[in-house]
C-alpha atoms as a PDB file:
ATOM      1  CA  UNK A   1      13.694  30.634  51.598  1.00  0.00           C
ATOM      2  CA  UNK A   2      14.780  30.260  47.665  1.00  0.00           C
ATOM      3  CA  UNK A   3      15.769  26.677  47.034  1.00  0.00           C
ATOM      4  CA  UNK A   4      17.048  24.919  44.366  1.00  0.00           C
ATOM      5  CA  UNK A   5      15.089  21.449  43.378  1.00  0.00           C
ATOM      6  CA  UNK A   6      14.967  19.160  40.826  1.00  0.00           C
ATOM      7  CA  UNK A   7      11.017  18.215  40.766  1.00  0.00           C
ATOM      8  CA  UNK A   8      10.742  20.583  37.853  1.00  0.00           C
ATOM      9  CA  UNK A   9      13.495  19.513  35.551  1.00  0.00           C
ATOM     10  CA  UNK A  10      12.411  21.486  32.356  1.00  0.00           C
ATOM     11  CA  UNK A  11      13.370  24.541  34.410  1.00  0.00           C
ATOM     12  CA  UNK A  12      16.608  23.754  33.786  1.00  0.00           C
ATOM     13  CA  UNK A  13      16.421  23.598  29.779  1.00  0.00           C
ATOM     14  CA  UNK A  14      18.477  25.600  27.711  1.00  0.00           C
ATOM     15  CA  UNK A  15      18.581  25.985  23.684  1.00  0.00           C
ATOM     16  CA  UNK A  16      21.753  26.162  22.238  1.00  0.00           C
ATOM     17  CA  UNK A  17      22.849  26.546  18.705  1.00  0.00           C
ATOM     18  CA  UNK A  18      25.065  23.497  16.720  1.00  0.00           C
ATOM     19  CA  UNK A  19      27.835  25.424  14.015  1.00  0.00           C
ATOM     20  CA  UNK A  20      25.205  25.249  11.641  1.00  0.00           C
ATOM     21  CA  UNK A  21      23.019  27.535  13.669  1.00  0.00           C
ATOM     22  CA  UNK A  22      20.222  24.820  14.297  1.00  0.00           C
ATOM     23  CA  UNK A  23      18.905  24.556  17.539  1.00  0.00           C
ATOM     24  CA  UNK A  24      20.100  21.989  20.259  1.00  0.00           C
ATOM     25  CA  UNK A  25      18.419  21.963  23.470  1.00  0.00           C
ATOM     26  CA  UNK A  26      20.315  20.400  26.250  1.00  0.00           C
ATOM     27  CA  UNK A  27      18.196  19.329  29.431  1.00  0.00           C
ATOM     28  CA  UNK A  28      17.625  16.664  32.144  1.00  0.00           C
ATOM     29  CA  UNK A  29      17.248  13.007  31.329  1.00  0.00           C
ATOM     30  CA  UNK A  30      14.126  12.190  32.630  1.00  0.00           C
ATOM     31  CA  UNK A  31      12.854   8.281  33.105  1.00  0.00           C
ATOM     32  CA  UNK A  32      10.439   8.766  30.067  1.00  0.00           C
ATOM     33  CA  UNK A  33      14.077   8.736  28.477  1.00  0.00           C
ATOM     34  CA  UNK A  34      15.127   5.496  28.653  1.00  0.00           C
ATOM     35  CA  UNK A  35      14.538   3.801  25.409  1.00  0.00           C
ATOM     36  CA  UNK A  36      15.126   6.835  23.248  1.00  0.00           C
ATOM     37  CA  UNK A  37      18.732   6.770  25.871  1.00  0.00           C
ATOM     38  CA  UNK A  38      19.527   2.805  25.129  1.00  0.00           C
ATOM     39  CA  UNK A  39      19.031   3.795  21.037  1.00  0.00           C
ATOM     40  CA  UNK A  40      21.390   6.399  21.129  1.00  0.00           C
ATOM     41  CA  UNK A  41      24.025   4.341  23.158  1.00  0.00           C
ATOM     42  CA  UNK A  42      23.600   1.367  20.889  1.00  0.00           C
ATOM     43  CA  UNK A  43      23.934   3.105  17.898  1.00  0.00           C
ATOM     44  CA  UNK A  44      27.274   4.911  18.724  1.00  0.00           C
ATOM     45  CA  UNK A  45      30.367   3.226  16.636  1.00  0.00           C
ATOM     46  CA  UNK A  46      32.164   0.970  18.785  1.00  0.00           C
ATOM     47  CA  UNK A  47      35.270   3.102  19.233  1.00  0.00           C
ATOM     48  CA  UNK A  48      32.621   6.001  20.359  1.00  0.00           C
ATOM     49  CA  UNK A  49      31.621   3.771  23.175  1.00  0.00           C
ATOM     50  CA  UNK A  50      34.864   2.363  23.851  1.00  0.00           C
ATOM     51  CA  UNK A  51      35.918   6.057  24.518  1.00  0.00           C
ATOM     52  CA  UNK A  52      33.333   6.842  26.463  1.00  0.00           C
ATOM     53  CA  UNK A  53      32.947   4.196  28.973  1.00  0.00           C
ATOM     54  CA  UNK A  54      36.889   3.483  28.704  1.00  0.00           C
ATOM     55  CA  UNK A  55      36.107   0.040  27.822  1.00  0.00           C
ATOM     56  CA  UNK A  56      34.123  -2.092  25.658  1.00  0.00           C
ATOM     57  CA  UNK A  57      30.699  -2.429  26.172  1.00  0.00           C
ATOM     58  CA  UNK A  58      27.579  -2.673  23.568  1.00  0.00           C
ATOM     59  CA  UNK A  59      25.004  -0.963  25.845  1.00  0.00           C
ATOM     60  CA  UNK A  60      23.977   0.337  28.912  1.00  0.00           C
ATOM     61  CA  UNK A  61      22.954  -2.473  32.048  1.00  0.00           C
ATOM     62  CA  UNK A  62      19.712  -2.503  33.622  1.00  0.00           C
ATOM     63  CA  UNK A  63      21.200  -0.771  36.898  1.00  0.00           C
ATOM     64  CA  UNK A  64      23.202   1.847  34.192  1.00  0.00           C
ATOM     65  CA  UNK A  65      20.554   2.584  32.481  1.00  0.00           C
ATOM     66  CA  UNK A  66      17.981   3.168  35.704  1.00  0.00           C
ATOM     67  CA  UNK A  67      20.887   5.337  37.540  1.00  0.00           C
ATOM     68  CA  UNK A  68      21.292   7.566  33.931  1.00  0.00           C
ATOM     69  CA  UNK A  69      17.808   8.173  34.225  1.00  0.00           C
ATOM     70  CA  UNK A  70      16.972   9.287  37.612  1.00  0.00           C
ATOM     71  CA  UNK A  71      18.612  12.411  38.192  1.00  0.00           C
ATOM     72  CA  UNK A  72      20.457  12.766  41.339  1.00  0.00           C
ATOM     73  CA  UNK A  73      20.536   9.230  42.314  1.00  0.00           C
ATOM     74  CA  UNK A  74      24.170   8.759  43.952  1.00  0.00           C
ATOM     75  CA  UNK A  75      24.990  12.826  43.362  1.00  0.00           C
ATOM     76  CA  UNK A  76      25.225  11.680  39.630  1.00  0.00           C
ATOM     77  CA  UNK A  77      23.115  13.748  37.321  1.00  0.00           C
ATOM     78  CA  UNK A  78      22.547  13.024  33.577  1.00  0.00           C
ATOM     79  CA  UNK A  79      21.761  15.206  30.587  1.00  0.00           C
ATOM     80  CA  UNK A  80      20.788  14.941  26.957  1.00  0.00           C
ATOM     81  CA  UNK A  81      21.623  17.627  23.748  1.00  0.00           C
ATOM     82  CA  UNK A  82      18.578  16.893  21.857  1.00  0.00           C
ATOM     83  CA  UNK A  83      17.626  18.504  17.710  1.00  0.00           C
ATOM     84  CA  UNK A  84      14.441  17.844  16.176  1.00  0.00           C
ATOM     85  CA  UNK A  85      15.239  15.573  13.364  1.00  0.00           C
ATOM     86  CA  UNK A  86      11.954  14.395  10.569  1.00  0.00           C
ATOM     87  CA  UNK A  87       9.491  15.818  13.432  1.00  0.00           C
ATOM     88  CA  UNK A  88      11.306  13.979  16.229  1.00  0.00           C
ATOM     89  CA  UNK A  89      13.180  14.718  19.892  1.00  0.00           C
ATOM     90  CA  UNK A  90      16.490  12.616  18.718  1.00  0.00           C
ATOM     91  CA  UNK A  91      19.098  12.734  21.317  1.00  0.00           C
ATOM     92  CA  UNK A  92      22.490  13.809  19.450  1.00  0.00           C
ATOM     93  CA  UNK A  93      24.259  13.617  22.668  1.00  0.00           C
ATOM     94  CA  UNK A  94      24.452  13.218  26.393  1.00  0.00           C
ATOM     95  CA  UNK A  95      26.576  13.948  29.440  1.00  0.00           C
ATOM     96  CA  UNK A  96      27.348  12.510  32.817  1.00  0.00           C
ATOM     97  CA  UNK A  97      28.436  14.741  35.966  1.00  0.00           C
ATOM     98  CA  UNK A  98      28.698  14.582  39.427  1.00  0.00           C
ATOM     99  CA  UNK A  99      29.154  17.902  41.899  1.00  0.00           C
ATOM    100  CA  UNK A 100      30.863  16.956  45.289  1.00  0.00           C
ATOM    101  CA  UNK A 101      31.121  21.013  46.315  1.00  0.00           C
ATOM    102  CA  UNK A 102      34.272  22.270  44.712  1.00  0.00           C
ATOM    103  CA  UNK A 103      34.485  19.813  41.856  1.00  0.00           C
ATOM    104  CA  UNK A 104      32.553  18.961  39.043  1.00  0.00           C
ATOM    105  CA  UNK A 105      33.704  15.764  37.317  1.00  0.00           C
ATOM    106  CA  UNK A 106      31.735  14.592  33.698  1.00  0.00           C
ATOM    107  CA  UNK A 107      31.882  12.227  30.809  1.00  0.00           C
ATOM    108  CA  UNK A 108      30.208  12.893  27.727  1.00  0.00           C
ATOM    109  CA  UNK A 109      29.517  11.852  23.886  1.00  0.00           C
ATOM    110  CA  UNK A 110      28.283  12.687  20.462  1.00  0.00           C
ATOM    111  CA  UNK A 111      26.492  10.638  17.882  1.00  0.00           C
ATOM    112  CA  UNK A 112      29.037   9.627  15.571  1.00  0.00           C
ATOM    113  CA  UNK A 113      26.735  10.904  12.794  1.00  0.00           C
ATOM    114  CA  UNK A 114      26.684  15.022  14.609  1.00  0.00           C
ATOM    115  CA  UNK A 115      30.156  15.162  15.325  1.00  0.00           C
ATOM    116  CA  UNK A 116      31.610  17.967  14.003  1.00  0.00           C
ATOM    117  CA  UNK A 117      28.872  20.011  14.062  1.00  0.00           C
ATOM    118  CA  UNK A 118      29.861  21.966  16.841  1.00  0.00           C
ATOM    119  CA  UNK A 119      27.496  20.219  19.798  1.00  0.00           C
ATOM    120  CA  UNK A 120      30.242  18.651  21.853  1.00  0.00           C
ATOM    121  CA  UNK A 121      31.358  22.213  22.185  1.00  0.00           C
ATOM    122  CA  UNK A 122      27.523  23.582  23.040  1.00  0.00           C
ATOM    123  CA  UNK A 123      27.506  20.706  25.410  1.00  0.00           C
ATOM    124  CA  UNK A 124      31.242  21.126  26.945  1.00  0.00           C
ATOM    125  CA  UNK A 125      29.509  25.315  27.833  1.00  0.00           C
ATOM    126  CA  UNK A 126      26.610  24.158  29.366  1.00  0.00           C
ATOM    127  CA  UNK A 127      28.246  22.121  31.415  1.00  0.00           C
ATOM    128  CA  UNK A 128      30.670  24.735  32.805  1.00  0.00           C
ATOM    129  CA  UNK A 129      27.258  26.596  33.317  1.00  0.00           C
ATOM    130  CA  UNK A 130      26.457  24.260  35.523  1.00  0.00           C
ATOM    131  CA  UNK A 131      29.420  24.023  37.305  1.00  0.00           C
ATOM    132  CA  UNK A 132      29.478  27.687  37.565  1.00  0.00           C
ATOM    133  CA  UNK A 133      25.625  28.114  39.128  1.00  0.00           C
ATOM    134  CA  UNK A 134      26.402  25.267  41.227  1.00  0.00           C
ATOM    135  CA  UNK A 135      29.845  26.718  42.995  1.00  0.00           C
ATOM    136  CA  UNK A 136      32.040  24.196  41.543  1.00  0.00           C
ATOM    137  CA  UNK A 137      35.819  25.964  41.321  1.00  0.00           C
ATOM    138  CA  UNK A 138      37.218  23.327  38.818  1.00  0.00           C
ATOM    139  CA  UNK A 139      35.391  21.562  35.752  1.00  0.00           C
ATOM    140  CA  UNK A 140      37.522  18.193  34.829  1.00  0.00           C
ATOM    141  CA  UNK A 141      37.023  14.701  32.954  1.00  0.00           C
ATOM    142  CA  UNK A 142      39.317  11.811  32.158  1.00  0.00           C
ATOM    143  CA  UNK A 143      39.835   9.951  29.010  1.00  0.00           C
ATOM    144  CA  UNK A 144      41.976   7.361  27.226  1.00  0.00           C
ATOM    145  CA  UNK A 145      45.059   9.376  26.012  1.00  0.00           C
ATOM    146  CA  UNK A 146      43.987   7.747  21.817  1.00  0.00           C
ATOM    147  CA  UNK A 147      40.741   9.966  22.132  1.00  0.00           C
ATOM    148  CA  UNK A 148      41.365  12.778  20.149  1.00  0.00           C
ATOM    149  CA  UNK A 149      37.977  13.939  19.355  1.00  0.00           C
ATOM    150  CA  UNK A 150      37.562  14.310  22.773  1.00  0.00           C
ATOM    151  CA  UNK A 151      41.061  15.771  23.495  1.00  0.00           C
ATOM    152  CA  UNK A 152      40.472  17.948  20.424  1.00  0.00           C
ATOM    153  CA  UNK A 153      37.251  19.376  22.167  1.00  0.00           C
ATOM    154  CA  UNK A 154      38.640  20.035  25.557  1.00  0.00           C
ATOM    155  CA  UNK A 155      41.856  21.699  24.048  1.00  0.00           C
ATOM    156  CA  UNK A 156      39.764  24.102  22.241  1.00  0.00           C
ATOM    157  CA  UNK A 157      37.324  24.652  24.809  1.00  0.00           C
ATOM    158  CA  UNK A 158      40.611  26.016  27.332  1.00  0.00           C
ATOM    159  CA  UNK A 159      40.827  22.972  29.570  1.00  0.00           C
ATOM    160  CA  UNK A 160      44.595  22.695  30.707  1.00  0.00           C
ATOM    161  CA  UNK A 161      46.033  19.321  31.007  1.00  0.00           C
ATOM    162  CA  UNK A 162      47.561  16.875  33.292  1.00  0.00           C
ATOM    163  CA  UNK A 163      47.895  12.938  34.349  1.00  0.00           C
ATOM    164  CA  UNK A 164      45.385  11.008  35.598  1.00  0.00           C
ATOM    165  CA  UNK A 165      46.583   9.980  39.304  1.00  0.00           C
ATOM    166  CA  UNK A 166      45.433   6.487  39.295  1.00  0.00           C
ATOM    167  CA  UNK A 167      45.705   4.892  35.791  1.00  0.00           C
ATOM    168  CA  UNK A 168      48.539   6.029  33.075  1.00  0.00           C
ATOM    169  CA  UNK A 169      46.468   5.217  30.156  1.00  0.00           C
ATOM    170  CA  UNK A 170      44.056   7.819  30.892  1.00  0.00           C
ATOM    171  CA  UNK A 171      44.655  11.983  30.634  1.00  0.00           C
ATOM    172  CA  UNK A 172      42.878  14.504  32.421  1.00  0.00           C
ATOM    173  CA  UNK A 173      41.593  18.145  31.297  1.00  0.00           C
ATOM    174  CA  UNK A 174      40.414  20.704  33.646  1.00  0.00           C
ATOM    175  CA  UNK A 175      39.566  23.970  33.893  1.00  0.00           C
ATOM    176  CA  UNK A 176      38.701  26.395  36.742  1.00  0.00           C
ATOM    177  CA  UNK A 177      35.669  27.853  37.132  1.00  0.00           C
ATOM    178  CA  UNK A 178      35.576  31.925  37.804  1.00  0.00           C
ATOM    179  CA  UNK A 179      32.155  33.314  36.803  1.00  0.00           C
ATOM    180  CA  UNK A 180      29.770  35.906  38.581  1.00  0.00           C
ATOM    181  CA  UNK A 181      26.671  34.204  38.555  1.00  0.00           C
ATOM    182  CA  UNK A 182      24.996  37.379  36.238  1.00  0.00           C
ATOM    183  CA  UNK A 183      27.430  36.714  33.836  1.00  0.00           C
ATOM    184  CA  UNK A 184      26.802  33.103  33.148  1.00  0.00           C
ATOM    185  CA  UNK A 185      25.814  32.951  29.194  1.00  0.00           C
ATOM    186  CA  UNK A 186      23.162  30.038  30.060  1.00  0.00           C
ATOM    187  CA  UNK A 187      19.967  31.852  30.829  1.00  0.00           C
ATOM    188  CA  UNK A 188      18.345  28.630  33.017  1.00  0.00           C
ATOM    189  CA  UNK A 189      21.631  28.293  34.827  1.00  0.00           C
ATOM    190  CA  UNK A 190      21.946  31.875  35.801  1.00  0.00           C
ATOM    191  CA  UNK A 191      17.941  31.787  37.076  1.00  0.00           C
ATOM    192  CA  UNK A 192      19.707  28.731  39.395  1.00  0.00           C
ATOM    193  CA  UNK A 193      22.650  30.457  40.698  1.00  0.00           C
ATOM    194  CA  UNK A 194      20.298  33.804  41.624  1.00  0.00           C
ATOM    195  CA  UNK A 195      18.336  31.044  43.200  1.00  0.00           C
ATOM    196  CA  UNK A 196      21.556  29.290  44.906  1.00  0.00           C
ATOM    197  CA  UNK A 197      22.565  32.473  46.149  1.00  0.00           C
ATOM    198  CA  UNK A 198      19.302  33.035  47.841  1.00  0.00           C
ATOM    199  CA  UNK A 199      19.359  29.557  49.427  1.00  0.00           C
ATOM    200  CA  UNK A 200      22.721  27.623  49.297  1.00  0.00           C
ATOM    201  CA  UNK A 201      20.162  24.597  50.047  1.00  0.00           C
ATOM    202  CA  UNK A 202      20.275  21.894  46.754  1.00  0.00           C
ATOM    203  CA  UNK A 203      17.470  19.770  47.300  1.00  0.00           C
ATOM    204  CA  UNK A 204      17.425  16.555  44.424  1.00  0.00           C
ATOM    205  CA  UNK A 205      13.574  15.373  44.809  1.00  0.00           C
END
């Protein structure tokens, strides 16, 4: 029996392109991460952070920064878009998601300095690769209703909009999710869905 695990991460690396046509390569945090993860957090402006944590903050706890880094520690799982920048891995951006079974809820951000260069978008499609390999029927995230970089994204990426149930300053975007696992454009994420249909079995190790 086929099952999908998470003791080889890099198996679930993909290389996308930014606008500019260089590549990005989106993949699992792993705990070698960490420091390189704290840099990239800290150096976001303060409104970047303030829109992605929805609240003020400067950088990542202790206990943040160990869950970000362990993937699949409380069903959360944690990804990086990384370019090679003066010989270096330099995370550009990163994304948060969890999968309960039907939905797939996620936060994400750019480096001030790469926005614009099409990556939030490269990120936004892996993700609904993800989602797609893993089952999920809707994609969705919440945000503070003055983030228009991030409403921006979503709008272009086809996400449909509606309230937030819980807190009025925040919208949400969604989108469902209706892709035949052979035609999911991310080639690691359609190797996983073959794999989930084999073996429905997700085993985080």
């Amino acid at each position: 029996m086929t099952t999908l695990r998470f003791d080889d991460l890099r198996q679930y690396s993909d290389v996308l392109r930014s606008r500019s046509g260089n590549p990005v390569t989106v993949r699992f945090v792993e705990p070698r991460d960490a420091e390189e993860l704290q840099r990239y957090f800290r150096s976001l402006s303060t409104r970047s952070r303030y829109n992605r944590f929805l609240g003020a903050m400067s950088e990542l706890s202790r206990t943040q920064l160990d869950h970000f880094v362990h993937v699949g520690e409380a069903d959360r799982f944690s990804v990086v878009a990384t370019m090679n920048i003066d010989g270096f891995e330099t995370i550009v951006g990163e994304a948060r998601y969890g999968f309960d079974g039907a939905n797939f809820e996620f936060g994400l951000s750019i480096d001030d300095r790469w926005q614009g260069h099409g990556i939030g978008s490269a990120l936004l499609k892996n993700l609904e690769c993800r989602a797609a390999a893993l089952g999920a029927g809707r994609l969705f995230g919440d945000t503070l209703r003055s983030n228009d970089v991030m409403i921006a994204l979503a709008k272009k990426s086809g996400f449909a909009f509606t309230h937030n149930p819980d807190d009025w300053k925040l919208v949400r975007f969604e989108k469902h999710i209706d892709v035949e696992p052979k035609d999911i454009p991310c080639a690691s994420w359609k190797l996983a869905a073959a794999s989930r249909q084999a073996s429905p079995v997700l085993v985080a190790g």
